[in-house]
PDB file of N, CA and C in Angstrom:
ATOM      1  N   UNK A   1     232.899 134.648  85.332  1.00  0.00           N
ATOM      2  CA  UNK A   1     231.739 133.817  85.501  1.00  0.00           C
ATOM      3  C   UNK A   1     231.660 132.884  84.309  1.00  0.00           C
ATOM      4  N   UNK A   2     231.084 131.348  84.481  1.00  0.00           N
ATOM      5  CA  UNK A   2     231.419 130.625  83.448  1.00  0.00           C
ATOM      6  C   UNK A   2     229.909 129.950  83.120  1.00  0.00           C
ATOM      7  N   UNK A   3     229.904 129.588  82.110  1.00  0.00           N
ATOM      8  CA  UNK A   3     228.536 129.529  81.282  1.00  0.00           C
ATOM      9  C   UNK A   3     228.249 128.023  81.385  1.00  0.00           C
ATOM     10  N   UNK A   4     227.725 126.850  81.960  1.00  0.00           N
ATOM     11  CA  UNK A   4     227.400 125.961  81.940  1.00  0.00           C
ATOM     12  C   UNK A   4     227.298 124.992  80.788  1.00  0.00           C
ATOM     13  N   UNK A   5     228.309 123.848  80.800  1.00  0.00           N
ATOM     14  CA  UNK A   5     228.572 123.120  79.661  1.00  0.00           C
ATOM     15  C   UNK A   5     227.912 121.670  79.275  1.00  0.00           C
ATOM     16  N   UNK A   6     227.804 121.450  78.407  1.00  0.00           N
ATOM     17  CA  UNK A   6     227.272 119.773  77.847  1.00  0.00           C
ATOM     18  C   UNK A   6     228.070 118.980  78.176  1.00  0.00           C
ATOM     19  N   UNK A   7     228.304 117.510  77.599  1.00  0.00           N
ATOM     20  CA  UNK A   7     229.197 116.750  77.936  1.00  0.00           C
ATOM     21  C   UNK A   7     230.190 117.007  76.725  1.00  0.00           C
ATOM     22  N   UNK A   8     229.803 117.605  75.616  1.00  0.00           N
ATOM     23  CA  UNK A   8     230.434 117.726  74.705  1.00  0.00           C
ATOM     24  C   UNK A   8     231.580 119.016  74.917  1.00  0.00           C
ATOM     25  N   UNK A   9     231.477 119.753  75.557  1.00  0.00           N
ATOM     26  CA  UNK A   9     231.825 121.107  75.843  1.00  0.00           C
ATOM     27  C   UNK A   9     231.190 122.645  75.561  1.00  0.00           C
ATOM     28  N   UNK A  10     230.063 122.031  74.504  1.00  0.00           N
ATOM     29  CA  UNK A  10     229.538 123.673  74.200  1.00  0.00           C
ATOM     30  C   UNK A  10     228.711 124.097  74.994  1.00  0.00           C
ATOM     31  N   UNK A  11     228.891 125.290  75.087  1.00  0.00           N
ATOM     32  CA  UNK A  11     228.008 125.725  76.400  1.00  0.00           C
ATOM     33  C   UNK A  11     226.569 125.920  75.848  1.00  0.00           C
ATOM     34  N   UNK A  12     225.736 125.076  77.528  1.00  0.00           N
ATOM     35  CA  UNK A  12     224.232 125.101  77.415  1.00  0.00           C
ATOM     36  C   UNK A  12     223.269 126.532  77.429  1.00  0.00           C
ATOM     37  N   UNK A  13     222.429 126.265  76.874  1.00  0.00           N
ATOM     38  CA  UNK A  13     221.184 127.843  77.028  1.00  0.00           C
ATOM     39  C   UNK A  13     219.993 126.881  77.546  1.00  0.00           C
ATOM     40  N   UNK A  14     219.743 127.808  78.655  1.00  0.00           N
ATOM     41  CA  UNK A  14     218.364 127.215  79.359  1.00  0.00           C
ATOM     42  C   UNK A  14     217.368 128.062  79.072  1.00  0.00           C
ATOM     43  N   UNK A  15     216.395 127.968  78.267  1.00  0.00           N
ATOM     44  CA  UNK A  15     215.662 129.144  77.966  1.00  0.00           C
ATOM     45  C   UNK A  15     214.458 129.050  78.984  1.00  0.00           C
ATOM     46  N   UNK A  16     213.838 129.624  79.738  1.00  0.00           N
ATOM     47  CA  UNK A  16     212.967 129.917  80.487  1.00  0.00           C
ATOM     48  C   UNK A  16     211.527 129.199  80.305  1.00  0.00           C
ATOM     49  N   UNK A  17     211.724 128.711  78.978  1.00  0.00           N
ATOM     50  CA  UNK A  17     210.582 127.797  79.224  1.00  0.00           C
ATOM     51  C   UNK A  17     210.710 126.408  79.955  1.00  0.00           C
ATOM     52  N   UNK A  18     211.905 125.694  79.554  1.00  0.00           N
ATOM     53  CA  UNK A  18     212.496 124.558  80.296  1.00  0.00           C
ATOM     54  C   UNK A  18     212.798 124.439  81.689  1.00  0.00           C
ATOM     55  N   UNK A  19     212.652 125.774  82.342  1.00  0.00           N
ATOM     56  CA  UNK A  19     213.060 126.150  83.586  1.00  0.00           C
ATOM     57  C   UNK A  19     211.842 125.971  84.129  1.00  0.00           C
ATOM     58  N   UNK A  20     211.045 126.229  83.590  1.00  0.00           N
ATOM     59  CA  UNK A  20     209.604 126.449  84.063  1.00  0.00           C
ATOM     60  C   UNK A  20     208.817 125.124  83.942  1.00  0.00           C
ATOM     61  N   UNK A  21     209.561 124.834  83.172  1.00  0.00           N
ATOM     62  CA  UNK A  21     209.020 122.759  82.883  1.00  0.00           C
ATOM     63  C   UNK A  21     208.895 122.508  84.050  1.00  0.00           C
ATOM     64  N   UNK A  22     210.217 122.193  84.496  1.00  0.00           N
ATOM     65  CA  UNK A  22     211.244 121.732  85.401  1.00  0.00           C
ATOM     66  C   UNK A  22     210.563 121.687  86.762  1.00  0.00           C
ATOM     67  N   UNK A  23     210.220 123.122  87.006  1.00  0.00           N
ATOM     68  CA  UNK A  23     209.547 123.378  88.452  1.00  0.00           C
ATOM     69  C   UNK A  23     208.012 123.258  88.484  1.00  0.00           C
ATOM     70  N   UNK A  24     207.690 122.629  87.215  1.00  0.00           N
ATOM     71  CA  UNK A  24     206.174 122.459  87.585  1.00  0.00           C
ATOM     72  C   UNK A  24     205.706 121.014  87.139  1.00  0.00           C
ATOM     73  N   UNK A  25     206.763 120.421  87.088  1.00  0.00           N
ATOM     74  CA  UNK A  25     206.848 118.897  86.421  1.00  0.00           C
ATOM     75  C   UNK A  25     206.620 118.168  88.218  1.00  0.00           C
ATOM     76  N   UNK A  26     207.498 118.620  88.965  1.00  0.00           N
ATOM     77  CA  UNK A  26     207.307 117.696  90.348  1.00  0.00           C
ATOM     78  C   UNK A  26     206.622 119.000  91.153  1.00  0.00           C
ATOM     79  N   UNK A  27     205.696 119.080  91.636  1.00  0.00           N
ATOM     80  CA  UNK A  27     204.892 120.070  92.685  1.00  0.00           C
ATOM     81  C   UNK A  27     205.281 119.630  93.815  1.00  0.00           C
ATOM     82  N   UNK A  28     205.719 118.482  94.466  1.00  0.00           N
ATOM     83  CA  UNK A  28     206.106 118.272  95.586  1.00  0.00           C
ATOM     84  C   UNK A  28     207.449 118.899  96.096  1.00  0.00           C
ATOM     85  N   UNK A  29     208.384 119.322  95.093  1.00  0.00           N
ATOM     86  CA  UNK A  29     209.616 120.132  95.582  1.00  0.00           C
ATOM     87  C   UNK A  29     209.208 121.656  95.969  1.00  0.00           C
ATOM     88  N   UNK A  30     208.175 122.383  95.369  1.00  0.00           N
ATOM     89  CA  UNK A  30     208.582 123.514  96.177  1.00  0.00           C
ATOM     90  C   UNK A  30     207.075 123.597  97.721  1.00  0.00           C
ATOM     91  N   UNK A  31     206.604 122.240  97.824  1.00  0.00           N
ATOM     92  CA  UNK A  31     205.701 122.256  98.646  1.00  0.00           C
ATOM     93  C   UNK A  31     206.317 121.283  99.470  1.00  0.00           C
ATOM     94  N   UNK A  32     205.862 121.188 101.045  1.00  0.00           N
ATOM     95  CA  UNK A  32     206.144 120.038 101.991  1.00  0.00           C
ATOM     96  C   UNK A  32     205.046 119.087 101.936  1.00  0.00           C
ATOM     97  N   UNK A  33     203.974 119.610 101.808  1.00  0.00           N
ATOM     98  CA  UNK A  33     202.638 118.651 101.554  1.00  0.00           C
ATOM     99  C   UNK A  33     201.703 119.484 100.978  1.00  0.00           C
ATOM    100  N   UNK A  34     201.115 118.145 100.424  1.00  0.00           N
ATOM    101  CA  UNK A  34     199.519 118.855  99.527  1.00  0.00           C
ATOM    102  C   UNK A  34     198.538 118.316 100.675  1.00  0.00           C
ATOM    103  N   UNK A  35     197.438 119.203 100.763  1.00  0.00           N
ATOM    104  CA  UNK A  35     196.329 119.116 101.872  1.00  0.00           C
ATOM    105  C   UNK A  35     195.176 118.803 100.384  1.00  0.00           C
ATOM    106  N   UNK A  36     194.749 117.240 100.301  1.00  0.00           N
ATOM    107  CA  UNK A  36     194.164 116.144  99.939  1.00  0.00           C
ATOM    108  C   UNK A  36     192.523 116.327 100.204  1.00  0.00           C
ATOM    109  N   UNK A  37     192.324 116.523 101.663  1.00  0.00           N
ATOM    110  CA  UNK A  37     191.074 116.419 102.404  1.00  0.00           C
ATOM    111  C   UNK A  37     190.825 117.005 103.621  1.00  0.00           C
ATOM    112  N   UNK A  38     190.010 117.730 103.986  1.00  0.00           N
ATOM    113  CA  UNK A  38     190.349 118.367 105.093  1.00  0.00           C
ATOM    114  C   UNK A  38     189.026 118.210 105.948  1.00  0.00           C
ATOM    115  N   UNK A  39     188.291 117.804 107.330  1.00  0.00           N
ATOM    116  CA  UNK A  39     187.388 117.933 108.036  1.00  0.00           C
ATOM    117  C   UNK A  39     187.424 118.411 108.836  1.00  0.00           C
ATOM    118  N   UNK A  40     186.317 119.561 108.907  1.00  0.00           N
ATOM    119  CA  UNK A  40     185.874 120.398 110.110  1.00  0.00           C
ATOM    120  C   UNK A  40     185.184 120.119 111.389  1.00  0.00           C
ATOM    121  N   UNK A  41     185.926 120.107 112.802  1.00  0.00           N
ATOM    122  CA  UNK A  41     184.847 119.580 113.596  1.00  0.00           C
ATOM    123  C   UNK A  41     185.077 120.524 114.709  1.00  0.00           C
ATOM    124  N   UNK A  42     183.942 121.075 115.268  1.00  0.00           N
ATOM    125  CA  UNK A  42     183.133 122.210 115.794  1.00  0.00           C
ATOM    126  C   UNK A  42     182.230 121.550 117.179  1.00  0.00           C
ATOM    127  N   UNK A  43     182.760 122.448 118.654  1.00  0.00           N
ATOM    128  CA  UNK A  43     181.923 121.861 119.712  1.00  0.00           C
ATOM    129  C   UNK A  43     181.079 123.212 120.290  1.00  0.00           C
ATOM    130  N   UNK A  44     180.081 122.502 121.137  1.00  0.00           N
ATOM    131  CA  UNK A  44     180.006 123.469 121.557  1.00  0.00           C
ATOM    132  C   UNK A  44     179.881 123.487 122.884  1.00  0.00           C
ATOM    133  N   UNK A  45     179.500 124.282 123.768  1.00  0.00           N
ATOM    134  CA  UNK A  45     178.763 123.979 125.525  1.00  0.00           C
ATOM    135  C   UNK A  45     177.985 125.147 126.210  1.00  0.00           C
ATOM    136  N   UNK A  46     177.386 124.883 127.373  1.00  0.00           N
ATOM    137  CA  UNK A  46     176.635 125.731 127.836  1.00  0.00           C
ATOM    138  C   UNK A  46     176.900 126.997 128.131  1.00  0.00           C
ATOM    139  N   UNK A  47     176.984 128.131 127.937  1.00  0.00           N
ATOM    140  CA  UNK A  47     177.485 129.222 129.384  1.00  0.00           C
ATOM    141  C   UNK A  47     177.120 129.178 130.351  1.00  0.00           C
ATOM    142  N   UNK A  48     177.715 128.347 131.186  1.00  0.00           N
ATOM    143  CA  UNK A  48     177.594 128.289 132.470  1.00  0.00           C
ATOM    144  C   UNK A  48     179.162 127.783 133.252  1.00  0.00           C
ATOM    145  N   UNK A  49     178.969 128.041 134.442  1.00  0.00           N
ATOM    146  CA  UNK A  49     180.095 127.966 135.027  1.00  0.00           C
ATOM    147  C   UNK A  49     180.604 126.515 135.604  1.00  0.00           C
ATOM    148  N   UNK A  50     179.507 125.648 135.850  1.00  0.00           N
ATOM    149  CA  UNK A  50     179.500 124.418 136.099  1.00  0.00           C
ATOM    150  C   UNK A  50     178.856 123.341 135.146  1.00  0.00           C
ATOM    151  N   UNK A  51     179.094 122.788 134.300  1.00  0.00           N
ATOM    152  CA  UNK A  51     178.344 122.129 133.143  1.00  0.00           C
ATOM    153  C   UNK A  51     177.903 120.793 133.253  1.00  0.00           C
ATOM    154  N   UNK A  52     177.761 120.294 134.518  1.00  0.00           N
ATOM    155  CA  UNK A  52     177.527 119.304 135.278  1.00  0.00           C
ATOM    156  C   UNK A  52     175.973 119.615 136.276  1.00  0.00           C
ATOM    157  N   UNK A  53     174.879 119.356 135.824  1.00  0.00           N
ATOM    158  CA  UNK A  53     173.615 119.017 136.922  1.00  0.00           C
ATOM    159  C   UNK A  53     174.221 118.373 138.209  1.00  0.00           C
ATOM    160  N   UNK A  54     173.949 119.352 139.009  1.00  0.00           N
ATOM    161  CA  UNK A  54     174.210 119.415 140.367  1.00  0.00           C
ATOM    162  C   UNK A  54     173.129 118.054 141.568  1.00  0.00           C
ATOM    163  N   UNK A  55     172.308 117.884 140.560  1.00  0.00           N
ATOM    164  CA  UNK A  55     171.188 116.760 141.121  1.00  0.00           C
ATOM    165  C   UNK A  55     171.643 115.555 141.082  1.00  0.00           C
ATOM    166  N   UNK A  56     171.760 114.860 139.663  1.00  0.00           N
ATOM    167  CA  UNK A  56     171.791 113.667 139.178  1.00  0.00           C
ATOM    168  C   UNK A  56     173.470 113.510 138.568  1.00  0.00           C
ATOM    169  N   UNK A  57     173.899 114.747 138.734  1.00  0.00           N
ATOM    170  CA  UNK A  57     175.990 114.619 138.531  1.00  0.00           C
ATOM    171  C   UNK A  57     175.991 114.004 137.242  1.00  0.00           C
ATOM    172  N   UNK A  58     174.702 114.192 135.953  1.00  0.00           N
ATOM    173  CA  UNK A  58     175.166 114.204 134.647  1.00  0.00           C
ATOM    174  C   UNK A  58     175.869 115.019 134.198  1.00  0.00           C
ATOM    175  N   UNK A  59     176.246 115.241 132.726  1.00  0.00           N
ATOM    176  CA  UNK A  59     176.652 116.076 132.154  1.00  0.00           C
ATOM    177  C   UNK A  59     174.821 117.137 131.317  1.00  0.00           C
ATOM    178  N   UNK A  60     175.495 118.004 131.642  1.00  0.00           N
ATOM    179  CA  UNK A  60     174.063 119.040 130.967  1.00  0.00           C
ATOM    180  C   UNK A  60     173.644 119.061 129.819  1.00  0.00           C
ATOM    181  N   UNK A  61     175.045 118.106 128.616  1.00  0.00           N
ATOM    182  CA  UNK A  61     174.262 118.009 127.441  1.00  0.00           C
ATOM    183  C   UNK A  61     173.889 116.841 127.158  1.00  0.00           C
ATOM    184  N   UNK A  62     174.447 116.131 128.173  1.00  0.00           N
ATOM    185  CA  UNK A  62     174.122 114.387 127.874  1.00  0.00           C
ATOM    186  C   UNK A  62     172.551 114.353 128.388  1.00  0.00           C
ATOM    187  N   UNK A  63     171.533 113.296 128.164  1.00  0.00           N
ATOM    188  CA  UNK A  63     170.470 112.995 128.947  1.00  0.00           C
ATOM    189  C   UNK A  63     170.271 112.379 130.473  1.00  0.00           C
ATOM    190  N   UNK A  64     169.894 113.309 131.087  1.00  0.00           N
ATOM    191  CA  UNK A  64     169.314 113.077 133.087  1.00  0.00           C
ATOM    192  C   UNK A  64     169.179 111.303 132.776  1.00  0.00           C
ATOM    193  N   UNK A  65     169.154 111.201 134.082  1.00  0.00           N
ATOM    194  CA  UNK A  65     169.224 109.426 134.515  1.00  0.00           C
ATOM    195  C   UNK A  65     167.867 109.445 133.821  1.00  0.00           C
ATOM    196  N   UNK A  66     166.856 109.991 134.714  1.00  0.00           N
ATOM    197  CA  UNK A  66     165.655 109.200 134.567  1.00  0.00           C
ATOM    198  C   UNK A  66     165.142 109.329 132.020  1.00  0.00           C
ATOM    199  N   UNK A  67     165.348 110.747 131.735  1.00  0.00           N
ATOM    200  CA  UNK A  67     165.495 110.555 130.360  1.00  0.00           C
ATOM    201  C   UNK A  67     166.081 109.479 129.765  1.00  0.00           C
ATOM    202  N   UNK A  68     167.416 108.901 130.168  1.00  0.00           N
ATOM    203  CA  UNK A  68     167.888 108.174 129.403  1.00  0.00           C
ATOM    204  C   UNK A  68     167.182 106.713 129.681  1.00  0.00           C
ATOM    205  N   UNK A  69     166.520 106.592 130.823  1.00  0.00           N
ATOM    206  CA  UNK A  69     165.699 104.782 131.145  1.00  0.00           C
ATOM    207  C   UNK A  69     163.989 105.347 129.955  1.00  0.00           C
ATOM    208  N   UNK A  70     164.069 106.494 130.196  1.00  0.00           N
ATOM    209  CA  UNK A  70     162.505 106.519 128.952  1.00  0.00           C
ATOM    210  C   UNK A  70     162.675 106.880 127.895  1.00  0.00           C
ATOM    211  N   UNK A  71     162.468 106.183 126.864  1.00  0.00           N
ATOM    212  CA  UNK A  71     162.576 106.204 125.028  1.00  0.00           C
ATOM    213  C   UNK A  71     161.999 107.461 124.700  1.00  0.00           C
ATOM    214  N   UNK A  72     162.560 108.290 123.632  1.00  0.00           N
ATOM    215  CA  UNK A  72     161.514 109.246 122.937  1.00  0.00           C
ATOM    216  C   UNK A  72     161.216 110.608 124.098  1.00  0.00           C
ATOM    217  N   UNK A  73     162.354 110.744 125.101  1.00  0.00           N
ATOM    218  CA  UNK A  73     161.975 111.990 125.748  1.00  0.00           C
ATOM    219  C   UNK A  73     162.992 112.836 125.458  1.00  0.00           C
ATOM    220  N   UNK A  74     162.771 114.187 125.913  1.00  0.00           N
ATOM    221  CA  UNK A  74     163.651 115.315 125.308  1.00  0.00           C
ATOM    222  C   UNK A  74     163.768 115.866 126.797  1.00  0.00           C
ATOM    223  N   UNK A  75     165.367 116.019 127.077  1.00  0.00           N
ATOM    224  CA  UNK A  75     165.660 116.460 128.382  1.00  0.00           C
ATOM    225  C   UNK A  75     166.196 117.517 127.924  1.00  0.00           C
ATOM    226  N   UNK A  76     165.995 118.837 128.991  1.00  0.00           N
ATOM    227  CA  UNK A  76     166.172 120.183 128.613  1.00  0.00           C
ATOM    228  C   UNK A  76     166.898 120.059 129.639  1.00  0.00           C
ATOM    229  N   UNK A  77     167.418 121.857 129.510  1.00  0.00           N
ATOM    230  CA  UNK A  77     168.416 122.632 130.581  1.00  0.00           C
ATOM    231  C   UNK A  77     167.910 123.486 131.223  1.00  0.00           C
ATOM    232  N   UNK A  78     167.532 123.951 132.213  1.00  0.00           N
ATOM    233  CA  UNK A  78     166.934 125.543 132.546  1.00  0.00           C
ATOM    234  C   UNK A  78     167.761 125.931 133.916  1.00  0.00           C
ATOM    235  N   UNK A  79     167.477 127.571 134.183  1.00  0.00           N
ATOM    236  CA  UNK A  79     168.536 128.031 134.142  1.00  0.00           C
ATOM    237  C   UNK A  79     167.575 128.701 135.176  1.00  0.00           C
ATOM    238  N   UNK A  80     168.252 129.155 136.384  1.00  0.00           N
ATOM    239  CA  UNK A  80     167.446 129.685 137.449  1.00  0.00           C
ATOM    240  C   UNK A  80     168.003 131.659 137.921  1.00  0.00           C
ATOM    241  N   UNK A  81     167.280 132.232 138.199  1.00  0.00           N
ATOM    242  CA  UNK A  81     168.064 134.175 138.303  1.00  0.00           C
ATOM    243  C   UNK A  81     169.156 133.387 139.016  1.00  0.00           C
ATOM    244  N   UNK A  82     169.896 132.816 139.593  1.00  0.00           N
ATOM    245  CA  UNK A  82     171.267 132.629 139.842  1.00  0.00           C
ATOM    246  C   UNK A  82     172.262 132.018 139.560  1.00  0.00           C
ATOM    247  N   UNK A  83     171.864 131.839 138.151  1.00  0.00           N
ATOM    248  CA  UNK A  83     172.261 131.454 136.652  1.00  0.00           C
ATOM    249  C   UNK A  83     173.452 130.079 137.036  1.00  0.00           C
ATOM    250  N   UNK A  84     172.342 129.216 137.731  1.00  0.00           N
ATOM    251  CA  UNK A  84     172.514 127.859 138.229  1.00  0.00           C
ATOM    252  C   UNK A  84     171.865 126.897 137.283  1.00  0.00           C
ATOM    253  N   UNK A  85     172.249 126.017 136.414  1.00  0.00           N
ATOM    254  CA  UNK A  85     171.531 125.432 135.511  1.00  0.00           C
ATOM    255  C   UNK A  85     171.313 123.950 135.872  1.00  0.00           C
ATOM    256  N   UNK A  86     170.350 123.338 135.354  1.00  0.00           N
ATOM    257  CA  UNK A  86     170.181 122.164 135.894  1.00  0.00           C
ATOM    258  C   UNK A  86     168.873 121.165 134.926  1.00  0.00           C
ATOM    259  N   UNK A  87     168.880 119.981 134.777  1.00  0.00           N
ATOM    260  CA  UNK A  87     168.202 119.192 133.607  1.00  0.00           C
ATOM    261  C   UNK A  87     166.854 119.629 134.905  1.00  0.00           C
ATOM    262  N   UNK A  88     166.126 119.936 133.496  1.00  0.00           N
ATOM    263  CA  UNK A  88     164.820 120.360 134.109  1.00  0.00           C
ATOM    264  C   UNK A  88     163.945 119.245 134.814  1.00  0.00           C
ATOM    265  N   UNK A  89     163.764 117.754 134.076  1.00  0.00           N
ATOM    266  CA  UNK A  89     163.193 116.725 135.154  1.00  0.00           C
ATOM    267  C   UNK A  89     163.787 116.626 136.299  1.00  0.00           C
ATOM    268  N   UNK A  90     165.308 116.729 136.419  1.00  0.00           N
ATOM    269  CA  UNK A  90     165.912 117.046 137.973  1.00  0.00           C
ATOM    270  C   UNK A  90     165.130 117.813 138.703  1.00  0.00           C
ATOM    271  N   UNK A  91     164.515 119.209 138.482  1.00  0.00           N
ATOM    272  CA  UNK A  91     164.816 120.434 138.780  1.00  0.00           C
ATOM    273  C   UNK A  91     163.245 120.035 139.053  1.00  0.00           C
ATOM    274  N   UNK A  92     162.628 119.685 138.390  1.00  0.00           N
ATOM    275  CA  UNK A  92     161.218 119.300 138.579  1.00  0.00           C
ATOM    276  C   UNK A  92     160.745 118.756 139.896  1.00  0.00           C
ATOM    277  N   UNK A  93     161.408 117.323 139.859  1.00  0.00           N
ATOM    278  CA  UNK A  93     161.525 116.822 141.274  1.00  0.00           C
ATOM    279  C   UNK A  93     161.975 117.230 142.542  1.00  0.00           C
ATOM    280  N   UNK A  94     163.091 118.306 142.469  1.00  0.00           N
ATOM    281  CA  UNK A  94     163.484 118.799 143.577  1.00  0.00           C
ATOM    282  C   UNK A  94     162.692 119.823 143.677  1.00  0.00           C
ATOM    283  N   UNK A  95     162.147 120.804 143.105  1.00  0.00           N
ATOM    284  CA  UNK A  95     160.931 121.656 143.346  1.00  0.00           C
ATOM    285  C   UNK A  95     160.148 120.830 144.470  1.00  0.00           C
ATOM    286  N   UNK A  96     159.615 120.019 144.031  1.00  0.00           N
ATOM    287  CA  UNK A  96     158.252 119.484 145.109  1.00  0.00           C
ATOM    288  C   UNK A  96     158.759 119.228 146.084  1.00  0.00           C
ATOM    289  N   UNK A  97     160.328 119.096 146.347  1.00  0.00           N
ATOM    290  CA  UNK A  97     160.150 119.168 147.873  1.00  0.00           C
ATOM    291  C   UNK A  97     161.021 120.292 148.590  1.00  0.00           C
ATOM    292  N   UNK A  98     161.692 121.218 147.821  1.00  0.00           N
ATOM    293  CA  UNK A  98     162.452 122.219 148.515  1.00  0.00           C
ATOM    294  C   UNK A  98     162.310 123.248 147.202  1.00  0.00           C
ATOM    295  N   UNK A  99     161.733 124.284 147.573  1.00  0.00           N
ATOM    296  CA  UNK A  99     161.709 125.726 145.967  1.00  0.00           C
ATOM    297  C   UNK A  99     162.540 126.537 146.220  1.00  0.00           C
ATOM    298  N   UNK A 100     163.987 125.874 146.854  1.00  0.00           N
ATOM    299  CA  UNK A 100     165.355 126.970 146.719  1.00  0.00           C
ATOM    300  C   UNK A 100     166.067 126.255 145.483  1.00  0.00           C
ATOM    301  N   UNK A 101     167.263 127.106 145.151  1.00  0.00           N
ATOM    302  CA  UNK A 101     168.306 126.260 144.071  1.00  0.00           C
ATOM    303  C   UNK A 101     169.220 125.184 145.446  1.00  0.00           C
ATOM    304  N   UNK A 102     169.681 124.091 144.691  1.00  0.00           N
ATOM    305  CA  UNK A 102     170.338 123.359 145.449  1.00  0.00           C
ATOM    306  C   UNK A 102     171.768 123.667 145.667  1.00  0.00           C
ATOM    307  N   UNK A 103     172.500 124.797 144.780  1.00  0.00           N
ATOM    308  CA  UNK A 103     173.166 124.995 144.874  1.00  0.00           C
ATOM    309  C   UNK A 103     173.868 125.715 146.020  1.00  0.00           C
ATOM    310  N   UNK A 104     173.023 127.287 145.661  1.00  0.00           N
ATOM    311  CA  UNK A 104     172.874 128.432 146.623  1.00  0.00           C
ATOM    312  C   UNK A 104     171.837 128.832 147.374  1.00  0.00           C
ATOM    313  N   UNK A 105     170.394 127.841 148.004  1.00  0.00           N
ATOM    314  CA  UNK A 105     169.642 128.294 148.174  1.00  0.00           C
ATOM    315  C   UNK A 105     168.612 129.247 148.492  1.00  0.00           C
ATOM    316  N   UNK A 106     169.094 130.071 147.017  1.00  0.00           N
ATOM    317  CA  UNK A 106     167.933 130.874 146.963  1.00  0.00           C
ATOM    318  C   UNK A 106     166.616 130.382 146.210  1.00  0.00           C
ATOM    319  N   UNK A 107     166.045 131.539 146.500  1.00  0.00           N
ATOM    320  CA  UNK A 107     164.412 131.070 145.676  1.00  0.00           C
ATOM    321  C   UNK A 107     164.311 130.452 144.411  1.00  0.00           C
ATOM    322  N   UNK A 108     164.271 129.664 143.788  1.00  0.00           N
ATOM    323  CA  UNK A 108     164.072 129.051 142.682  1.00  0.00           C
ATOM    324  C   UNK A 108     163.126 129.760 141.772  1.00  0.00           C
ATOM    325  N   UNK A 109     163.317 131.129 140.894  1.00  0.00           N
ATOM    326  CA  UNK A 109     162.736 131.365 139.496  1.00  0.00           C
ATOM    327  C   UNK A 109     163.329 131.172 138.775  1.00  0.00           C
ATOM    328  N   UNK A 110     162.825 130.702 137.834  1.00  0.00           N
ATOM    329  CA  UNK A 110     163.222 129.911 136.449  1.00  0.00           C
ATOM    330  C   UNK A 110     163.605 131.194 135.102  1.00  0.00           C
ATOM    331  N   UNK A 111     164.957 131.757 134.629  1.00  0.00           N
ATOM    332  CA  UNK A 111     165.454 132.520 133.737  1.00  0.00           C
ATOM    333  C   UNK A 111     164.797 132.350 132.345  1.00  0.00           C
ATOM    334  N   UNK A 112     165.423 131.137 132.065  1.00  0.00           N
ATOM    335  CA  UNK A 112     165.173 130.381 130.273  1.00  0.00           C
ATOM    336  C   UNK A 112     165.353 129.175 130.572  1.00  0.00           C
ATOM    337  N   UNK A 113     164.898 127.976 129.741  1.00  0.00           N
ATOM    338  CA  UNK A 113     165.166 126.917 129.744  1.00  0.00           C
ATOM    339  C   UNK A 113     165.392 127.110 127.624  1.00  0.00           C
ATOM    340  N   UNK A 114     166.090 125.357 127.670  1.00  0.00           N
ATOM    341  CA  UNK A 114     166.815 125.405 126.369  1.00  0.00           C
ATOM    342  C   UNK A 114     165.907 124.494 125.972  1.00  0.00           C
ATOM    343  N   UNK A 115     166.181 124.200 124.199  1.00  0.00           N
ATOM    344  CA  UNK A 115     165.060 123.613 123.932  1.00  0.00           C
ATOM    345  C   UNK A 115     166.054 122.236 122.789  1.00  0.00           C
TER     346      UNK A 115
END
């Protein structure tokens, strides 16, 4: 085994501190990338099986037709025992003229609504 030489011929000593220079002088060789900045982004959705109001064919977290033409209203979700959900001003209006779900028509009681 042969001992690593100068240009001169005498053989080199690498003492362990220089070694250690060496590999901490460039951080990019024993890494593929440095992570700089990182943002977290997080969704969420209803439990329900259809996430679409069955009335007005919005989406359940977006705002009902008629919410989104009036400023300053808060459109909810509620949720009927046949865990059929639907924007409650929908659900409002179709009450007064049929008190089944539109889905499955059964009786329309109201579980929870969201807030």
């Amino acid at each position: 085994m042969s001992t690593p030489s100068n240009s001169a011929g005498t053989p080199m000593e690498e003492d362990s501190a220089s070694v250690q220079k060496q590999k901490t002088s460039n951080p990019t060789e024993t890494r593929p990338f440095v992570l700089k900045k990182w943002n977290a982004l997080a969704t969420w959705a209803w439990d329900v099986e259809c996430d679409t109001c069955a009335i007005c064919r919005v989406h359940l977290m977006e705002e009902c037709l008629r919410c989104q033409s009036e400023p300053n209203s808060e459109c909810c979700v509620v949720w009927g025992d046949c865990n059929h959900s639907f924007h409650h001003c929908c659900m409002t209006q179709w009450i007064r003229q049929n008190n089944r779900c539109p889905l499955c028509q059964k009786d329309w009681v109201v579980s929870r609504t969201s807030k």
